[in-house]
Protein backbone atom coordinates (compact mmCIF):
# COMPACT_ATOMS: atom_id res chain seq x y z
CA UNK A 1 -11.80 8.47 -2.88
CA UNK A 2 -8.20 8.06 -1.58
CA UNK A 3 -5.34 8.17 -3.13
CA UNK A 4 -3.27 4.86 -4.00
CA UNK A 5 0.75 4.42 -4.60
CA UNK A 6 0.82 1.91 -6.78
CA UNK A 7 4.37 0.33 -6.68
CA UNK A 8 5.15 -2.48 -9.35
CA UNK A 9 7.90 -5.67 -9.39
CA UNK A 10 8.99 -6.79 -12.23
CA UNK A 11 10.97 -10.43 -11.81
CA UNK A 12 10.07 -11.53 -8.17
CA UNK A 13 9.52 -14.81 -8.66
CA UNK A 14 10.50 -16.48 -4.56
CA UNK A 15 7.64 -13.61 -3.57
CA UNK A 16 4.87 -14.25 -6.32
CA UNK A 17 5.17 -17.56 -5.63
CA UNK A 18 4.97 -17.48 -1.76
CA UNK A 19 1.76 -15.47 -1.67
CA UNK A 20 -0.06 -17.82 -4.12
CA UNK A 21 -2.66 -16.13 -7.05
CA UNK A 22 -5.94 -16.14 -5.46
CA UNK A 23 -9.18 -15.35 -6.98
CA UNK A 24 -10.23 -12.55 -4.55
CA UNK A 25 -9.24 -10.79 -1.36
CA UNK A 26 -11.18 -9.81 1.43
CA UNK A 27 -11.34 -5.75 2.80
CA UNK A 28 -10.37 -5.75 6.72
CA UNK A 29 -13.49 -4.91 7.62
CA UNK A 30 -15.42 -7.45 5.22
CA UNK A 31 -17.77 -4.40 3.74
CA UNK A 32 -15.55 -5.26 0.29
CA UNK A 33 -13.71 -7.80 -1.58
CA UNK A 34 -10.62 -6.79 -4.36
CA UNK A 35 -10.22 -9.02 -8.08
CA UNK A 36 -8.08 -8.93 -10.87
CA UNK A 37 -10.48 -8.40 -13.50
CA UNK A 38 -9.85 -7.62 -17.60
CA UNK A 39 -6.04 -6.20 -16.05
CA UNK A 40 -7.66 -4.00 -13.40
CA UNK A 41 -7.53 -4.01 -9.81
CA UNK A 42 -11.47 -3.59 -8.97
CA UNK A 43 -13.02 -3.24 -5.35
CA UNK A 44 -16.34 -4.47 -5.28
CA UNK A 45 -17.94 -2.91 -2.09
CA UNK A 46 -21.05 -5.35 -0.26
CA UNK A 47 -24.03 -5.18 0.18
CA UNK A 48 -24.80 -3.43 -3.49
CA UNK A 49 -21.73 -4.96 -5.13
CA UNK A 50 -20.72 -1.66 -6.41
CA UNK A 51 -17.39 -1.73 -8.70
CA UNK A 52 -14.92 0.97 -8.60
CA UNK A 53 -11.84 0.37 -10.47
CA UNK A 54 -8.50 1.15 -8.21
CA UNK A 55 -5.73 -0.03 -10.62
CA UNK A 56 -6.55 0.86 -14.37
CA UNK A 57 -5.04 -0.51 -17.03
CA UNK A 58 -3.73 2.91 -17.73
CA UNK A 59 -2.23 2.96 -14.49
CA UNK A 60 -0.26 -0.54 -15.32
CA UNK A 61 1.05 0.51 -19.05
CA UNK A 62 4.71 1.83 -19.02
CA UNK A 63 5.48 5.04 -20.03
CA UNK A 64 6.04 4.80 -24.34
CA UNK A 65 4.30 0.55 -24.54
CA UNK A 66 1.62 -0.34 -26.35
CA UNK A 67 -0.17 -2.93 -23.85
CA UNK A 68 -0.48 -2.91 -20.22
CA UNK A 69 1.48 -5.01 -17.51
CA UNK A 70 -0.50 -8.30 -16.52
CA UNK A 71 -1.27 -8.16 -12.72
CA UNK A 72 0.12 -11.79 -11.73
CA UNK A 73 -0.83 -11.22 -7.50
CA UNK A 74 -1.34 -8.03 -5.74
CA UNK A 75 -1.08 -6.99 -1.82
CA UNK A 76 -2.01 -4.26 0.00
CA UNK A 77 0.15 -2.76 2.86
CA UNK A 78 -1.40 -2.92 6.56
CA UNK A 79 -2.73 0.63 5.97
CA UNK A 80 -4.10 0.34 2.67
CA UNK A 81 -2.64 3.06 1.26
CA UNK A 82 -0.16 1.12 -1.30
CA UNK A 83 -0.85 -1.67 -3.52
CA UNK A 84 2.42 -4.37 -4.31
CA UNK A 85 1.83 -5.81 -7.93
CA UNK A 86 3.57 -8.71 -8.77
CA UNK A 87 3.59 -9.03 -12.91
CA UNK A 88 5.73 -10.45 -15.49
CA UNK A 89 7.27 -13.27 -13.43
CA UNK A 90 10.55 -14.89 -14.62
CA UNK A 91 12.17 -17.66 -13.15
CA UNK A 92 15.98 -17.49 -13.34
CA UNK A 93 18.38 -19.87 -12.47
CA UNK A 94 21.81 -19.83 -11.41
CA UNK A 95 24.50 -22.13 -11.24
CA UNK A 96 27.69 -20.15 -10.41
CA UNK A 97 26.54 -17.75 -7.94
CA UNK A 98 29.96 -15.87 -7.62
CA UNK A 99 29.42 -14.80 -11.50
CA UNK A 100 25.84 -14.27 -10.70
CA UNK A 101 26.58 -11.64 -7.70
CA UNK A 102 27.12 -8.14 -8.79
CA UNK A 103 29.53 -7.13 -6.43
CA UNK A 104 31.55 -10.42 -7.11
CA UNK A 105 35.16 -8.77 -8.34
């Protein structure tokens, strides 16, 4: 099985939002399909609809927490070798951006 970098975003609200939570996702070659299932990432490879869990809910608990990290949307990179999670979505607001920049003197 190969190996997966699993990189995770914490407050990306403009991105989460643009790619839209979807039910599943489709391999590139169509032999599989990828859900979000009980806080896993699971492949589910056709014709036998065999599972095999990528993304663990091990893998998506922090380091010293309790509970795992809810997966809001995931996407894969073109070579399928890294997985982008987007979780714990917050919208924030600003109203003075020049106190909101952080390199604003």
């Amino acid at each position: 099985m190969r190996k997966l970098i699993l990189l995770v975003f914490f407050s990306i609200p403009v991105l989460a939002s643009s790619q839209g939570i979807t039910g599943i996702r489709w391999s590139k070659d169509a032999n599989a399909y990828y859900k979000v299932e009980s806080g896993e990432i699971a492949q589910y490879t056709l014709p036998a609809n065999t599972k095999t869990v990528l993304v663990s809910t091990a893998d998506l608990t922090p380091e010293g927490a309790s509970a795992s990290l809810g997966v809001r949307n995931f996407v894969f990179s073109e070579d399928q070798t890294r997985i982008l999670v987007f979780t714990n979505t917050v919208k924030v607001c600003f109203t003075n951006w020049e106190k909101a920049s952080p390199h604003h003197p």
